[in-house]
C-alpha atoms as a PDB file:
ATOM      1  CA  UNK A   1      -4.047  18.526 -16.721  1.00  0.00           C
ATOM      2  CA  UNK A   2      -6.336  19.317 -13.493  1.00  0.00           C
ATOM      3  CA  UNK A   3      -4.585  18.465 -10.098  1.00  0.00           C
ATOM      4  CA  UNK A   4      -7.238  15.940  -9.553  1.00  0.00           C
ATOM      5  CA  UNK A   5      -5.932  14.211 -12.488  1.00  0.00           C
ATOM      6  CA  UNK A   6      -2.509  14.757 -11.705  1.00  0.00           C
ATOM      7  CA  UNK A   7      -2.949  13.435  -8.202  1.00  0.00           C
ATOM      8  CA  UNK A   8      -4.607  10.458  -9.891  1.00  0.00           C
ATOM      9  CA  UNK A   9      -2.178   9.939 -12.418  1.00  0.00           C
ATOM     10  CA  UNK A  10       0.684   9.824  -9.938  1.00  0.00           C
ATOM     11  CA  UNK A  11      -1.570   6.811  -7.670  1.00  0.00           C
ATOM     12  CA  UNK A  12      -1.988   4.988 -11.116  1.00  0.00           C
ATOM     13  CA  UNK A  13       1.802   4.904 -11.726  1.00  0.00           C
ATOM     14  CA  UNK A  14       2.812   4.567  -8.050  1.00  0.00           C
ATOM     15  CA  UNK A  15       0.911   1.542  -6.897  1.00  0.00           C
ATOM     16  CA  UNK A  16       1.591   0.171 -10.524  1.00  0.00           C
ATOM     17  CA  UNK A  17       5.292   0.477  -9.725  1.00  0.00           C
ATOM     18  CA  UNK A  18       4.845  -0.752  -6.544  1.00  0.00           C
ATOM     19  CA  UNK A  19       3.277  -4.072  -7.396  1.00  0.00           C
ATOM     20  CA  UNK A  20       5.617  -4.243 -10.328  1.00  0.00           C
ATOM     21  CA  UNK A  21       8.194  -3.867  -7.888  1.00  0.00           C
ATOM     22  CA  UNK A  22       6.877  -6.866  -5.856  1.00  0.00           C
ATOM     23  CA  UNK A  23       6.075  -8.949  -8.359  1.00  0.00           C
ATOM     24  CA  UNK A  24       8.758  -8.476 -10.126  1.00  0.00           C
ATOM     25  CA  UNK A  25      11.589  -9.262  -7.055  1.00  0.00           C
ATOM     26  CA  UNK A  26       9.642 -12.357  -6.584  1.00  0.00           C
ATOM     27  CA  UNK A  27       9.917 -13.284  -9.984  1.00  0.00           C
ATOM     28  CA  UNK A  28      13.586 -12.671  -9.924  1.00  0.00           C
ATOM     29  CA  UNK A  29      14.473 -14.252  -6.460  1.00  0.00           C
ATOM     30  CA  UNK A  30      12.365 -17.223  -7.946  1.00  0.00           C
ATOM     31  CA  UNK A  31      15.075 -17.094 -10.603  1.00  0.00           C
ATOM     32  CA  UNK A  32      18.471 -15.981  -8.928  1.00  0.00           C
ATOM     33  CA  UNK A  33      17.546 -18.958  -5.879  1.00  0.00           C
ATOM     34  CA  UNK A  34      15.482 -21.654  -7.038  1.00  0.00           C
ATOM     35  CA  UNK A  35      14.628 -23.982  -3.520  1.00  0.00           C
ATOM     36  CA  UNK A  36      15.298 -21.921  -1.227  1.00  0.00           C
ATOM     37  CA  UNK A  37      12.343 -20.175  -0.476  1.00  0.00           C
ATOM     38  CA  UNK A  38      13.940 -17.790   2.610  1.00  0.00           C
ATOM     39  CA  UNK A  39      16.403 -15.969   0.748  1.00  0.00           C
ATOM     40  CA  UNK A  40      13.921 -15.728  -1.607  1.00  0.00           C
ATOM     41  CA  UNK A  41      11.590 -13.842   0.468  1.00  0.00           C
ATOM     42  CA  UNK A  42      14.977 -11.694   1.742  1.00  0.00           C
ATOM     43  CA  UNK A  43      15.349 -11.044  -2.208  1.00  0.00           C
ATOM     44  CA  UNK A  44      11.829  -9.543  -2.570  1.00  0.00           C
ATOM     45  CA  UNK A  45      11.663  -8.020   0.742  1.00  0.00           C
ATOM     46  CA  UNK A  46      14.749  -5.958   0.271  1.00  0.00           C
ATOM     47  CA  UNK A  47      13.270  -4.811  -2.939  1.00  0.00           C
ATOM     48  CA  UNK A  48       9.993  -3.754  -2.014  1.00  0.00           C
ATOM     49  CA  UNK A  49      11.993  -1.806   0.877  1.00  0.00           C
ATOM     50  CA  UNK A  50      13.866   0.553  -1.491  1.00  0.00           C
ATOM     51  CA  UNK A  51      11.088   0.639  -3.818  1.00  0.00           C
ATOM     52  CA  UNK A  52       8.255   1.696  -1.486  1.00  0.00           C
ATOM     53  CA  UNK A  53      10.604   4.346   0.012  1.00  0.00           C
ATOM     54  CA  UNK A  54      11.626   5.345  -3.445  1.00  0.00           C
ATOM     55  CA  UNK A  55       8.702   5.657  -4.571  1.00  0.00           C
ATOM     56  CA  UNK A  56       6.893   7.464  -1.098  1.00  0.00           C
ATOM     57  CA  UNK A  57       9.575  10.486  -2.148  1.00  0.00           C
ATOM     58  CA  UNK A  58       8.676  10.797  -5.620  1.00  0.00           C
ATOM     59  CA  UNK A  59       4.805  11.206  -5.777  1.00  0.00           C
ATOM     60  CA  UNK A  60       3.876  11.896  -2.359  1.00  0.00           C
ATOM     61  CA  UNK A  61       4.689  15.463  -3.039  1.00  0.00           C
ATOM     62  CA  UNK A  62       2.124  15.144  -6.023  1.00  0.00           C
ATOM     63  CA  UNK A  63      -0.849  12.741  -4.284  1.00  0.00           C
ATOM     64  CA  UNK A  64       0.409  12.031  -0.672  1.00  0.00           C
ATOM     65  CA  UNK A  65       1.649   8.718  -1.681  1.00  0.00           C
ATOM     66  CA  UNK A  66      -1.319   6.763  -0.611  1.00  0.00           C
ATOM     67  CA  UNK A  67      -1.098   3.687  -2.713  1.00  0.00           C
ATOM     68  CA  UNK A  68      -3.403   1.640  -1.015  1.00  0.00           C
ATOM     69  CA  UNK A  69      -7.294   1.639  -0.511  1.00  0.00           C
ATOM     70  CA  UNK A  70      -7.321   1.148   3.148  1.00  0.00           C
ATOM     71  CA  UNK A  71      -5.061   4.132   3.426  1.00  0.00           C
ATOM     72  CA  UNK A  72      -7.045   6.625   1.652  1.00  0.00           C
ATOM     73  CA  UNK A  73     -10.234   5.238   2.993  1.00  0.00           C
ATOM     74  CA  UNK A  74      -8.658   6.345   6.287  1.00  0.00           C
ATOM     75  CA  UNK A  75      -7.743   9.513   5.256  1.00  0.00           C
ATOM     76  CA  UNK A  76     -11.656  10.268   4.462  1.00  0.00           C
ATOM     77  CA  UNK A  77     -12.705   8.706   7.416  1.00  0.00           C
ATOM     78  CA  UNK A  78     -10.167  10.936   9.612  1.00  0.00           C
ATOM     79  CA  UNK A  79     -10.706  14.158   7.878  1.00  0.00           C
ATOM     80  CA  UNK A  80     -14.814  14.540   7.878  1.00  0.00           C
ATOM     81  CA  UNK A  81     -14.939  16.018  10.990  1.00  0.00           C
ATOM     82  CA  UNK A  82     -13.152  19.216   9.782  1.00  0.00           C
ATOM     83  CA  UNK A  83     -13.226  18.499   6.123  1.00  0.00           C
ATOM     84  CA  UNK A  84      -9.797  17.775   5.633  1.00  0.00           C
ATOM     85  CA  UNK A  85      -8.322  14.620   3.657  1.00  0.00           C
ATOM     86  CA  UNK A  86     -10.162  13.058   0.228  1.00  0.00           C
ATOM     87  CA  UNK A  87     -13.540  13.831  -0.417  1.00  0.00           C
ATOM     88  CA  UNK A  88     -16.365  10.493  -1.195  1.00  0.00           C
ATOM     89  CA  UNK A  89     -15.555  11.683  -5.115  1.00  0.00           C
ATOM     90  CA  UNK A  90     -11.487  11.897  -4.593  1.00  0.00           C
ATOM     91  CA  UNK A  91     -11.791   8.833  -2.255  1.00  0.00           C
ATOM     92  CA  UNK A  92     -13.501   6.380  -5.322  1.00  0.00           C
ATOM     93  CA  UNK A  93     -11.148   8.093  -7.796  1.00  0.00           C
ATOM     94  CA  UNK A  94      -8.557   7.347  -5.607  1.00  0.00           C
ATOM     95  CA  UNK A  95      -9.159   3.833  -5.336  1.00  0.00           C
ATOM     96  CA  UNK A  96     -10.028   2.996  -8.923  1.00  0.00           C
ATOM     97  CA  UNK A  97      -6.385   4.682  -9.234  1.00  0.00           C
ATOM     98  CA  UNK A  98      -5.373   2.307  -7.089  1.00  0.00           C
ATOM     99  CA  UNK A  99      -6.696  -0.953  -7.871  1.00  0.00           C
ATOM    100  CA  UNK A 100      -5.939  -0.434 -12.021  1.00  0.00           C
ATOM    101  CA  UNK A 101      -2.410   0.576 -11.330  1.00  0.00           C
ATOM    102  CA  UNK A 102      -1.697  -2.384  -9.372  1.00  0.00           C
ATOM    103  CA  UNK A 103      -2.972  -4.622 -12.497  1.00  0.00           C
ATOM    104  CA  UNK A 104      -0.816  -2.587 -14.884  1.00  0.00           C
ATOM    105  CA  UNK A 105       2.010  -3.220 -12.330  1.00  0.00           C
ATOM    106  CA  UNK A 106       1.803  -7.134 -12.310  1.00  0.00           C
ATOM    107  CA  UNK A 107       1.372  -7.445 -15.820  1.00  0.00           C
ATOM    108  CA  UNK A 108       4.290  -5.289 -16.633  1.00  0.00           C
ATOM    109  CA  UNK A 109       6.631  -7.060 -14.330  1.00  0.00           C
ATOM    110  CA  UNK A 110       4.866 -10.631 -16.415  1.00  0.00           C
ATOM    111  CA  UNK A 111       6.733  -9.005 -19.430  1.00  0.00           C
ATOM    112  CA  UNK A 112       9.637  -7.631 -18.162  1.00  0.00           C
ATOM    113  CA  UNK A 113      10.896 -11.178 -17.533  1.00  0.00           C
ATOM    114  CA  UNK A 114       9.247 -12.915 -20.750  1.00  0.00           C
ATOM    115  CA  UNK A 115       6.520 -14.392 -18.872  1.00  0.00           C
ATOM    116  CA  UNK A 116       3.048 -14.355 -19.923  1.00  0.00           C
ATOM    117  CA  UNK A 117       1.530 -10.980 -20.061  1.00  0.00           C
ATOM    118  CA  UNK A 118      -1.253 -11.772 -18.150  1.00  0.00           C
ATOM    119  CA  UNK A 119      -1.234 -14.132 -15.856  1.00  0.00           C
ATOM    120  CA  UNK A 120      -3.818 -16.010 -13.037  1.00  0.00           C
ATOM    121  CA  UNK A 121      -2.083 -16.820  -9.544  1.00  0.00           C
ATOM    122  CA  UNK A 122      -3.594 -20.526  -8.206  1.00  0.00           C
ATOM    123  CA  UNK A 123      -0.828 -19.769  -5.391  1.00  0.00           C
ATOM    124  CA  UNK A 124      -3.857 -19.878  -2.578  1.00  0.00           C
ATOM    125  CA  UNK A 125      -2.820 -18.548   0.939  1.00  0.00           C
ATOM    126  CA  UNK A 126      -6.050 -18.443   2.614  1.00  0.00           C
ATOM    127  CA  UNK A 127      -5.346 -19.869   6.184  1.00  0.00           C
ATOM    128  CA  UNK A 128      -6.075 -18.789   9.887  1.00  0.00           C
ATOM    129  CA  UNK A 129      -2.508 -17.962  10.667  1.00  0.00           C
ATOM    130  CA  UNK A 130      -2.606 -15.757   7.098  1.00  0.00           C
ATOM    131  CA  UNK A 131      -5.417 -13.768   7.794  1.00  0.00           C
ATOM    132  CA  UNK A 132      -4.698 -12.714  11.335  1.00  0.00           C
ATOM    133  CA  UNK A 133      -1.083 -11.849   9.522  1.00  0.00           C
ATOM    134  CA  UNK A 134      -3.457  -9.623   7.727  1.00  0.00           C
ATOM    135  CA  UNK A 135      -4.956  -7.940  10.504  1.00  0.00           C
ATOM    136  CA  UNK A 136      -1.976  -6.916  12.433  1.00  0.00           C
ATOM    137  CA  UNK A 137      -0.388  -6.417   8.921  1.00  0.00           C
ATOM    138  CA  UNK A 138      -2.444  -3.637   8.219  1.00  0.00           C
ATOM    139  CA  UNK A 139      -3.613  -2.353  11.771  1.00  0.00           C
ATOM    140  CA  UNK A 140       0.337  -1.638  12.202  1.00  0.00           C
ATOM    141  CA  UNK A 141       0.423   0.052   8.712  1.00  0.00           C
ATOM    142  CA  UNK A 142      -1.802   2.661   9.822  1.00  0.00           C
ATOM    143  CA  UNK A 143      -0.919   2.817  12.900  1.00  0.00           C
ATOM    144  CA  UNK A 144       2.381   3.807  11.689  1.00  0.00           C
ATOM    145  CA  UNK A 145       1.073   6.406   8.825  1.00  0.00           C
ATOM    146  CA  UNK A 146      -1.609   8.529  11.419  1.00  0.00           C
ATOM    147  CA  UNK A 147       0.679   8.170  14.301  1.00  0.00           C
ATOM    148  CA  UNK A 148       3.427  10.657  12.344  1.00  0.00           C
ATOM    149  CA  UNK A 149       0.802  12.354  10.753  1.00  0.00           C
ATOM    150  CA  UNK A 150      -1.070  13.378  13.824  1.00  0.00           C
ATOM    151  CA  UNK A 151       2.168  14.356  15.582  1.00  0.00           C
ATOM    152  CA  UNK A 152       3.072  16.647  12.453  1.00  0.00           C
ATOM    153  CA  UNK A 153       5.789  14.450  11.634  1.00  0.00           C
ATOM    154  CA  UNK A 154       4.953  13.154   8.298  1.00  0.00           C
ATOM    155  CA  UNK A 155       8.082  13.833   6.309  1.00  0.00           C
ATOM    156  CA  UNK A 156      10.040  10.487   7.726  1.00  0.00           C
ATOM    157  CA  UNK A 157       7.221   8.857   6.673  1.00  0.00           C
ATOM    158  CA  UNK A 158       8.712   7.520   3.328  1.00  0.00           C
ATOM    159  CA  UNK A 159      11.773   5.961   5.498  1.00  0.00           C
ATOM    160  CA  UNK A 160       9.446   4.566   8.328  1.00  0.00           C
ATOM    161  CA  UNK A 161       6.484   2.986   6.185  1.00  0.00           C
ATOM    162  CA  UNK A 162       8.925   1.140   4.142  1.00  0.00           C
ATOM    163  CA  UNK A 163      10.943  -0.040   7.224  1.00  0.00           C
ATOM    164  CA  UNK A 164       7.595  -1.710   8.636  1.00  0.00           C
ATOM    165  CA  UNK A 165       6.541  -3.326   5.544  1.00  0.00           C
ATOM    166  CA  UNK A 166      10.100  -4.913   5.411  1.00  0.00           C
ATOM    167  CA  UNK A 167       9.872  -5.475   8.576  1.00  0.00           C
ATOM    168  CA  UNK A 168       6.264  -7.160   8.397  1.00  0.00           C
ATOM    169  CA  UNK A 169       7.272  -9.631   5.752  1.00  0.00           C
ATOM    170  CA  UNK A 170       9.261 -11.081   8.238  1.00  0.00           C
ATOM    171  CA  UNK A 171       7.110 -10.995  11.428  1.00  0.00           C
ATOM    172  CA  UNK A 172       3.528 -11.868   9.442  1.00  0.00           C
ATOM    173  CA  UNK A 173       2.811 -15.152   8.378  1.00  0.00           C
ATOM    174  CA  UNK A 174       0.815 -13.448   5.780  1.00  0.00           C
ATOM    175  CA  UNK A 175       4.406 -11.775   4.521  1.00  0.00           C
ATOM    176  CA  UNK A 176       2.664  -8.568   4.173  1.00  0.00           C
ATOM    177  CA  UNK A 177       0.174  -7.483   1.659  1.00  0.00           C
ATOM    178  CA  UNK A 178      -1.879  -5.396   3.859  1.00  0.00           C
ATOM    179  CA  UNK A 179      -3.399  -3.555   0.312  1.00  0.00           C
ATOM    180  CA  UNK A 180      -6.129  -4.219  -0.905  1.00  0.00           C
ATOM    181  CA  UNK A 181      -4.908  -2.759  -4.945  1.00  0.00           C
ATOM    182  CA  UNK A 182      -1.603  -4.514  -4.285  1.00  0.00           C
ATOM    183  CA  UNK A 183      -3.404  -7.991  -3.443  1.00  0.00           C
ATOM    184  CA  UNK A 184      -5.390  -7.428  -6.656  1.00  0.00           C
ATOM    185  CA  UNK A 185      -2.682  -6.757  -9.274  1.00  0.00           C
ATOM    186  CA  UNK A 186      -0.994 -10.162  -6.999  1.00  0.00           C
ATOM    187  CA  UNK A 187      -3.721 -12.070  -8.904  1.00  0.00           C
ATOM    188  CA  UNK A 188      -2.174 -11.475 -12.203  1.00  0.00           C
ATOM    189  CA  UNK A 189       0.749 -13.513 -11.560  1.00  0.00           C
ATOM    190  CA  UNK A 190       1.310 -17.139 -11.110  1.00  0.00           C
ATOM    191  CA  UNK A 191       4.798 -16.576  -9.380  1.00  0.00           C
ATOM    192  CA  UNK A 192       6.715 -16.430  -5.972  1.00  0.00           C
ATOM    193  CA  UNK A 193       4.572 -13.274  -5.199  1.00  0.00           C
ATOM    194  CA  UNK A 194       1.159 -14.617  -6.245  1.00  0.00           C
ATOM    195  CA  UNK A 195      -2.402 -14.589  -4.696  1.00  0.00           C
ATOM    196  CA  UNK A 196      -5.119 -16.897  -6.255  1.00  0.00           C
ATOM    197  CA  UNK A 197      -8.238 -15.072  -6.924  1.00  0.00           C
ATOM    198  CA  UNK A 198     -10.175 -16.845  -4.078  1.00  0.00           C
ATOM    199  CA  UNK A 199      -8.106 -15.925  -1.444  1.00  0.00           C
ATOM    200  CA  UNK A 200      -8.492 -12.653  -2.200  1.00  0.00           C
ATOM    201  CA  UNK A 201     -11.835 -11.574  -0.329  1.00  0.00           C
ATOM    202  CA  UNK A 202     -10.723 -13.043   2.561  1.00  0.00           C
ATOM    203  CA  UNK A 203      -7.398 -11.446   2.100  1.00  0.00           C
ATOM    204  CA  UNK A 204      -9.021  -8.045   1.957  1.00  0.00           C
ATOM    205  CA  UNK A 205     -11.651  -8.288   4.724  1.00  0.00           C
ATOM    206  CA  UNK A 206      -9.009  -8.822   6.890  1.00  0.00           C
ATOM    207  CA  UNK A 207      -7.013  -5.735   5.654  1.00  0.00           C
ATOM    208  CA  UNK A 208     -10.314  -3.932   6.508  1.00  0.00           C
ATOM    209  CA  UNK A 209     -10.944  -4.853  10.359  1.00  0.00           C
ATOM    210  CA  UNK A 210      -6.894  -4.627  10.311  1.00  0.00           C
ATOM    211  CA  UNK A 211      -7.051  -0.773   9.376  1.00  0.00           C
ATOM    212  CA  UNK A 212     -10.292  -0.441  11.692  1.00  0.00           C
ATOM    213  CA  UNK A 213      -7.969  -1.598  14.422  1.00  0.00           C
ATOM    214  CA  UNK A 214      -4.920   0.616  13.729  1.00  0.00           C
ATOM    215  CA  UNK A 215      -7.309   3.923  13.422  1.00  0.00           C
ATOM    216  CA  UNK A 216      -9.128   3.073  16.376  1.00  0.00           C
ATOM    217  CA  UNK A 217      -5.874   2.812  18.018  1.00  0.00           C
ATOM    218  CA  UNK A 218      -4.529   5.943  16.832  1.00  0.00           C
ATOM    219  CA  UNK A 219      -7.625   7.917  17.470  1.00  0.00           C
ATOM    220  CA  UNK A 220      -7.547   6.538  21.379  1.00  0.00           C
ATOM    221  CA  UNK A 221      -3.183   7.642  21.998  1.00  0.00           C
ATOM    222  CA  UNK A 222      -3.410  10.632  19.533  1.00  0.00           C
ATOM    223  CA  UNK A 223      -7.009  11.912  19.710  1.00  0.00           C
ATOM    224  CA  UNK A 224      -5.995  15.363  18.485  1.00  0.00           C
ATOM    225  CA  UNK A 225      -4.690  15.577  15.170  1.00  0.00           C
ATOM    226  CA  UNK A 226      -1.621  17.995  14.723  1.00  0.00           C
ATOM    227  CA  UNK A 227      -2.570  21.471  12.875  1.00  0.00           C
ATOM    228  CA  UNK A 228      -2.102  20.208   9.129  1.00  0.00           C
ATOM    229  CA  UNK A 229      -2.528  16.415   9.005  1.00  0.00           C
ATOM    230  CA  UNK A 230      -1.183  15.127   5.618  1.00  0.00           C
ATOM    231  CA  UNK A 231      -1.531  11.564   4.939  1.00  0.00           C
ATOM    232  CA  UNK A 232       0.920  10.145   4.084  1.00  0.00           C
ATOM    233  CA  UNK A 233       3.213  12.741   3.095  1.00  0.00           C
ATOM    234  CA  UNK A 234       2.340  16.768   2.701  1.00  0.00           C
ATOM    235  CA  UNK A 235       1.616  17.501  -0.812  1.00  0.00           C
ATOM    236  CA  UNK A 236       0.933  21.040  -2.412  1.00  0.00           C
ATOM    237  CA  UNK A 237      -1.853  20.563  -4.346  1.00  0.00           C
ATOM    238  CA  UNK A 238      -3.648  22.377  -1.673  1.00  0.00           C
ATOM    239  CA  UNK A 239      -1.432  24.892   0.697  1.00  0.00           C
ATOM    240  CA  UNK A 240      -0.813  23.702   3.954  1.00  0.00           C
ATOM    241  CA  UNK A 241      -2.574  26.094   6.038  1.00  0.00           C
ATOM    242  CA  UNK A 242      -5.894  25.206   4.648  1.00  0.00           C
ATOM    243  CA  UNK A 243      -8.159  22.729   6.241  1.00  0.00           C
ATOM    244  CA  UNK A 244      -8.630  20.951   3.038  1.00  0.00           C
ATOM    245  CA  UNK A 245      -4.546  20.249   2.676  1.00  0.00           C
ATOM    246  CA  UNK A 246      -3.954  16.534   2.548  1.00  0.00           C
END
């Protein structure tokens, strides 16, 4: 296997585990505390907490970890200057990765608890309030990824990504997605954790100006990146010292 497909492979399974891992805590907080929608959302939080750290550990070694469109979009964006991060072909790779792992992930959480395979969300969550949740969802997701990575601090980045998306289902009145291949695979489930397919543009155009927002911010506080940027962790599918390595 090449170590493009590798790298692939690993954001196929990863952001399939990751939505699996939402979706699937929803389902079961939906479950384990039927009406009472708060400790629900403590159930699934928690959940995706462990899971995204878990998860960070075990294939960012192998891929960086990205997991999420916006992210690796970044990562081009960041690294044309000196022609470090994904290239356009790595980037699209990347995301189609991306965006078919987190339908695998939905649909494999559907089974897991003897629902429907394959499911359609009419949970619609399209408001104002939502979509600015979005925004600052996002912008502080990247924020949070290029700040350690321009400061050459990227190994804590497994404990401190997962910390702000447990800590942004609680603050955003979006509860989080800030993904555009997580709020995809959402569609395929008509639970706790579900986003119906029309809210879904909106959804991820907000994501977008959110991540434009969080780079922007970076760029302005950290304008020079540290010797070897990785995003989001350092992987060794290219050594460190070269100014390909992310």
């Amino acid at each position: 296997m090449t170590a493009l497909a590798r790298r692939l492979l690993a954001e196929f399974v990863g952001t399939g585990l990751l939505v699996c891992i939402v979706v699937g805590s929803g389902i079961a907080a939906q479950q384990l505390s039927p009406g009472d929608v708060g400790v629900q959302l403590l159930e699934n939080s928690t959940a995706t907490v462990f899971g995204l750290g878990v998860l960070i550990l075990v294939f960012g070694p192998v891929s960086g970890a990205h997991f999420n469109p916006v992210v690796s979009v970044a990562d081009w964006l960041t690294g044309r200057r000196h022609s470090t991060g994904l290239t356009p072909a790595e980037l699209g790779a990347y995301i189609g990765a991306q965006v078919l792992g987190g339908a695998a992930g939905a649909v494999l959480a559907n089974i897991m608890f003897d629902q429907s395979a394959v499911q359609i969300s009419t949970h619609h969550r399209v408001t104002t309030g939502h979509l600015v949740g979005e925004v600052v969802a996002t912008a502080g997701l990247i924020a949070v990824i290029f700040a350690l990575a321009r400061t050459g601090r990227a190994a804590p980045s497994a404990a401190a990504v997962a910390a702000y998306i447990g800590a942004a289902y609680w603050f955003t009145s979006s509860t989080s997605f800030a993904n555009p291949a997580v709020t995809i695979g959402r569609i395929f489930s008509d639970t706790f954790a579900g986003i119906a397919a029309a809210s879904v543009p909106a959804f991820i155009a907000a994501q977008i100006v959110g991540a434009a927002i969080g780079l922007t911010l970076i760029g302005l506080i950290y304008p020079d990146p540290a010797p070897a940027e990785n995003v989001v962790t350092p992987h060794p599918e290219r050594p460190l010292t070269d100014p390909r390595s992310t």
